[in-house]
Protein backbone atom coordinates (compact mmCIF):
# COMPACT_ATOMS: atom_id res chain seq x y z
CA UNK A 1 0.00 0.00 0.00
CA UNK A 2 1.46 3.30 -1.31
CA UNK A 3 1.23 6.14 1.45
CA UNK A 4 1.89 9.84 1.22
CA UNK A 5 4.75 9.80 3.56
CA UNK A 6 6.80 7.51 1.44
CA UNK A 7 6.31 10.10 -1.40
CA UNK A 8 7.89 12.92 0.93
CA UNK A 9 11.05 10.65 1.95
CA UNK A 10 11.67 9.77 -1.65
CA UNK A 11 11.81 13.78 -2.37
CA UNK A 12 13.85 14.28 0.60
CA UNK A 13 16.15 11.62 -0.26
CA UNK A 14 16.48 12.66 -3.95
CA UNK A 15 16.77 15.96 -2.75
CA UNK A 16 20.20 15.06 -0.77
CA UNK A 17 21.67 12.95 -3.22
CA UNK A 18 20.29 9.28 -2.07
CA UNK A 19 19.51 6.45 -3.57
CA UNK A 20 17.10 7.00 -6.94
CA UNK A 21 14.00 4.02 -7.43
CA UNK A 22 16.70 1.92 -9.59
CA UNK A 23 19.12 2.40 -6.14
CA UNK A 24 21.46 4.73 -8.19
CA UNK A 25 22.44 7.90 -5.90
CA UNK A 26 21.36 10.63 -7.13
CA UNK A 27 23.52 13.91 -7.13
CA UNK A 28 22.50 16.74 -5.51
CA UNK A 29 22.35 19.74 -7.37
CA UNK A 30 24.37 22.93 -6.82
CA UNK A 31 23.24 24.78 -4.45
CA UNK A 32 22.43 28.51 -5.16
CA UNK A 33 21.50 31.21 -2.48
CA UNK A 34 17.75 32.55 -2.09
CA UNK A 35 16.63 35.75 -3.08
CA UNK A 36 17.38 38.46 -0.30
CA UNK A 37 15.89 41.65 0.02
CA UNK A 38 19.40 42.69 1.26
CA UNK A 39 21.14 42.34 -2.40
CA UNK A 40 19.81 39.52 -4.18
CA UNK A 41 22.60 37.70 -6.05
CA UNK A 42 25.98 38.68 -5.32
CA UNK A 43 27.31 41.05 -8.15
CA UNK A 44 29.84 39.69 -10.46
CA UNK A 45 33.62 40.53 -9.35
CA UNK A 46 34.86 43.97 -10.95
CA UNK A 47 37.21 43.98 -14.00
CA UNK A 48 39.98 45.90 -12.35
CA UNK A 49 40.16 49.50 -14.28
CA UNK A 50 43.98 50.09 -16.29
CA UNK A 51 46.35 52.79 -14.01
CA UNK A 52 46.00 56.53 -14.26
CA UNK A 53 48.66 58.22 -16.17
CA UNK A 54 51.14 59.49 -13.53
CA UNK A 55 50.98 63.48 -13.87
CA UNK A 56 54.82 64.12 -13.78
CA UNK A 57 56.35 60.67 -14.63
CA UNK A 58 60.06 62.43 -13.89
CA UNK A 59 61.67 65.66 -13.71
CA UNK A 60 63.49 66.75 -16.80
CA UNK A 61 67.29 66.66 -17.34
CA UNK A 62 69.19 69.98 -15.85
CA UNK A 63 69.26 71.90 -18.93
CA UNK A 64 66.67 70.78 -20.65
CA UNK A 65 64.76 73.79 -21.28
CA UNK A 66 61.94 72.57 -23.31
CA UNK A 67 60.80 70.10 -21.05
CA UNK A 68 61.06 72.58 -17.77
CA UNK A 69 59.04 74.13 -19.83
CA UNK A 70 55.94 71.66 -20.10
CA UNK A 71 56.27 71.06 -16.73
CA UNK A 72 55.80 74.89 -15.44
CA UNK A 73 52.82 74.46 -18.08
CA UNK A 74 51.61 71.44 -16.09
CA UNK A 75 51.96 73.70 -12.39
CA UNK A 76 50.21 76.33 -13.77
CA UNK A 77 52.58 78.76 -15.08
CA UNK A 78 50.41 81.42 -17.82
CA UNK A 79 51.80 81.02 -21.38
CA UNK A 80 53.23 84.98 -21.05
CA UNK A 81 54.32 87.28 -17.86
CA UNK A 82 51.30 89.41 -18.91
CA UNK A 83 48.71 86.72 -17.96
CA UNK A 84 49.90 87.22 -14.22
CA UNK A 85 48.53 90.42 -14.03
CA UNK A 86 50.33 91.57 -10.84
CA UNK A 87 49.11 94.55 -8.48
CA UNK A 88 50.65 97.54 -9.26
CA UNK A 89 50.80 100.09 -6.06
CA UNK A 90 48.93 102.91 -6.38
CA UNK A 91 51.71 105.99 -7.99
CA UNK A 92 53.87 103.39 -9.69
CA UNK A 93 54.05 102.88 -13.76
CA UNK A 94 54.14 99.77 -13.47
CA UNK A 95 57.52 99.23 -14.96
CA UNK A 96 58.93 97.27 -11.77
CA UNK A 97 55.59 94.94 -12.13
CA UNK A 98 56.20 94.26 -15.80
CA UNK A 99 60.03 93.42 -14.71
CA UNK A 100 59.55 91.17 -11.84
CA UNK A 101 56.44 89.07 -13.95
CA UNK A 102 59.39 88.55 -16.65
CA UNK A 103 61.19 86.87 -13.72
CA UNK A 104 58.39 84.94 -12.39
CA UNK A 105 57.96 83.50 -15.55
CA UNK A 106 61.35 82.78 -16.55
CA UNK A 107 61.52 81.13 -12.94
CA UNK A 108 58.24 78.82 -14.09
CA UNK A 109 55.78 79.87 -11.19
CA UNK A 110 52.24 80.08 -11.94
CA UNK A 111 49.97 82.65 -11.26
CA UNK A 112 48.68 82.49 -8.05
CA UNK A 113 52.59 81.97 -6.74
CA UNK A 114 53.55 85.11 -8.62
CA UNK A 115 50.54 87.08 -7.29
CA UNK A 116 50.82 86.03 -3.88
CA UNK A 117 55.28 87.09 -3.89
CA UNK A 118 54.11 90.66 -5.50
CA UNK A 119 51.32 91.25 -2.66
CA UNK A 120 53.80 90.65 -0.06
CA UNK A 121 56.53 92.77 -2.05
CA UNK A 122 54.25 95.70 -2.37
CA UNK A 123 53.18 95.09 1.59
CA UNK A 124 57.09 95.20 2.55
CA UNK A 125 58.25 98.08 0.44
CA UNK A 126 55.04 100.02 1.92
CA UNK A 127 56.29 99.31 5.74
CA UNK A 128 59.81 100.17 5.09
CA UNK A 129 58.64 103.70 3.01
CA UNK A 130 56.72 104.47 6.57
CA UNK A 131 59.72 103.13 8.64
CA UNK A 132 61.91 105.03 6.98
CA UNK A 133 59.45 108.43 7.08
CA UNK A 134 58.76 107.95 10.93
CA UNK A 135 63.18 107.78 11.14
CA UNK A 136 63.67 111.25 8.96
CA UNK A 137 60.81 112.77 11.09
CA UNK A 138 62.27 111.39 14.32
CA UNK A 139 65.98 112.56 13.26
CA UNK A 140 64.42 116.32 12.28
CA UNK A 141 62.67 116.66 15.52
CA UNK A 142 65.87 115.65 17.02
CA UNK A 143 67.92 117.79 15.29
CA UNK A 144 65.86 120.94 15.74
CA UNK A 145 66.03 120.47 19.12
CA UNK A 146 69.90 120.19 19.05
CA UNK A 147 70.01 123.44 16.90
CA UNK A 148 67.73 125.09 19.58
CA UNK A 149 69.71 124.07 22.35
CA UNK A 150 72.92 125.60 20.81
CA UNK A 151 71.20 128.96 19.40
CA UNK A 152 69.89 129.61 22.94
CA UNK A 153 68.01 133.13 23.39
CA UNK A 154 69.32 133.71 19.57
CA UNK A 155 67.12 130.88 18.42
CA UNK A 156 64.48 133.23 16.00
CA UNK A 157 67.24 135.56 14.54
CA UNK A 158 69.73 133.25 13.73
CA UNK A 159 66.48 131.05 12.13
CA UNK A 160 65.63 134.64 10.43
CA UNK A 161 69.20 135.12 9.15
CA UNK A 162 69.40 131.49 7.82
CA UNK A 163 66.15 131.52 6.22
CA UNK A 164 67.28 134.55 4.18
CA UNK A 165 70.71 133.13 3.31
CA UNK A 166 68.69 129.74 2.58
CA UNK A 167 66.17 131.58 0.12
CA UNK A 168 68.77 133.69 -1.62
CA UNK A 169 71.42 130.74 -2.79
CA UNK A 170 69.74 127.77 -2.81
CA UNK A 171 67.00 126.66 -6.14
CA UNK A 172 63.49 125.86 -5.42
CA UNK A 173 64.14 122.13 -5.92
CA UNK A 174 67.34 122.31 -3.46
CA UNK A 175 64.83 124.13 -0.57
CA UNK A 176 62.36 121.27 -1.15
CA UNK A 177 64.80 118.74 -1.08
CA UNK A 178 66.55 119.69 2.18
CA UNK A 179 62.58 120.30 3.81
CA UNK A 180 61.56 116.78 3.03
CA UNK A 181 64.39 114.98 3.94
CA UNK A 182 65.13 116.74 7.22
CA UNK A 183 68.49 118.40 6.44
CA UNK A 184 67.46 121.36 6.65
CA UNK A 185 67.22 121.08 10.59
CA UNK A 186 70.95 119.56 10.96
CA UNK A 187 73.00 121.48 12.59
CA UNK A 188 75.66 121.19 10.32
CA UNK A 189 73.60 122.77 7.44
CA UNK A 190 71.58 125.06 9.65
CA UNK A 191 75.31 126.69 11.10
CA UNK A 192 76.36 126.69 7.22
CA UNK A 193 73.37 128.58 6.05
CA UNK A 194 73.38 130.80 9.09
CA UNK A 195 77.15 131.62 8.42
CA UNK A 196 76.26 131.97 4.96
CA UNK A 197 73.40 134.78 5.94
CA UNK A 198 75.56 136.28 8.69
CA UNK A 199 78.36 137.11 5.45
CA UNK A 200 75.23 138.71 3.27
CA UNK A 201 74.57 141.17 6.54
CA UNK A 202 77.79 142.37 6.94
CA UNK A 203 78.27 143.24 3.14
CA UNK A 204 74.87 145.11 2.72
CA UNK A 205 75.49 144.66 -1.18
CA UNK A 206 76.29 141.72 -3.15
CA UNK A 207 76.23 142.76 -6.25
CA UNK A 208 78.72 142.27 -8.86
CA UNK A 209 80.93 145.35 -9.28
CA UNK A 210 81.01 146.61 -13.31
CA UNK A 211 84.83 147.16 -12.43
CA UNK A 212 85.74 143.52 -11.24
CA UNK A 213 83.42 140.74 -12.68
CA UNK A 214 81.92 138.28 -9.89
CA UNK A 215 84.34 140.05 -7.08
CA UNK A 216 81.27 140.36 -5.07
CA UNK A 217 80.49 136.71 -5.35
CA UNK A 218 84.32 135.79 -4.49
CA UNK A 219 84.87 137.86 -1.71
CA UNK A 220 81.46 136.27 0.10
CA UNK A 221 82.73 133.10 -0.85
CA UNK A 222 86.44 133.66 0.56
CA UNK A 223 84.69 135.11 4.08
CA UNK A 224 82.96 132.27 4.24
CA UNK A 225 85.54 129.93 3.32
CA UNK A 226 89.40 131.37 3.75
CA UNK A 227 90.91 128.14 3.02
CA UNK A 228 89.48 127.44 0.21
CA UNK A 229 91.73 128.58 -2.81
């Protein structure tokens, strides 16, 4: 008599390789995963991808220009100094800007190197123009009061004096050199001038005589300086 169970243990058996009706094992087929919510099948292994191209494989040959050359390209370096474009302080030409971005370039940076060296030039050279102001004003005050100290009571006629001997002889552009730079508070240059404007009062005319041309102009000069020949 034929009963369902038998039917069951016959799958079961066929199912894990045993014995077939004939007695013949049977095997057991291969076994594959289920089907997962969390991925399925499993994805077929990658086919690796071939190596990136190195960017700089190696550094050119001392010398070899051409091939410095493609590699500044590479780093960034503009095809011209113009395409740096540099900052230019406000009062300059430019000329110094032009120079230096012919540099740059010959040296192969690119342009944010070259922009970021000029912005720190232009940031120096304006802190040493104010250093160096802040040291000529310092060394005027200083010397003014030196000149003071030494004139005494006589301090606002022997200024008058100089001031006359100062505006007589010197040129415009000589005045606004020594006023800008200071010198005309040293004492040395403040005593010459004064000297100089002490010689005008005690010849009340410095003309040149029709008699004896420049004698006026000679004898101030030999009061003021005997030894000179």
């Amino acid at each position: 008599m034929f009963k369902l169970s038998d039917y069951f243990n016959l799958k079961c058996e066929l199912a894990e390789g045993g014995p077939t009706p004939g007695g013949e094992p049977t095997p057991a087929p291969a076994a594959e995963p289920p089907p997962s919510l969390l991925g399925g099948q499993p994805a077929p292994a990658a086919t690796p991808e071939p190596a990136p191209e190195p960017f700089l494989a190696a550094l050119p040959a001392e010398g070899d220009k051409d091939g410095w050359s493609a590699v500044y390209a590479k780093l960034g370096r503009p095809e011209s100094a113009d395409g740096y474009e540099l900052p230019v302080p406000e009062g300059q030409d430019g000329e110094f800007a032009k120079t230096t971005a012919a540099w740059m370039h010959e040296a192969g940076l690119n342009k944010q190197q070259a922009q970021v060296l000029a912005t720190q030039w232009n940031a120096f050279q304006t802190q040493q123009a104010e250093a160096q102001q802040a040291a000529i004003q310092k060394q005027a005050e200083t010397d003014l009061a030196s000149v003071r100290q030494e004139w005494g009571k006589d301090f606002d006629a022997n200024k008058s004096v100089m001031e006359r001997a100062v505006n007589t002889f010197a040129p415009p552009e000589f005045i606004e050199m020594l006023d800008k730079s200071g010198l005309i508070n040293s004492p040395v240059i403040a005593k010459m001038f004064l000297k100089i404007g002490a010689a005008i009062n005690e010849d009340k005319s410095v003309a040149t005589p029709k008699s004896s041309p420049q004698g006026g102009e000679l004898d101030l000069a030999q009061r003021l300086w005997p030894d000179m020949k």
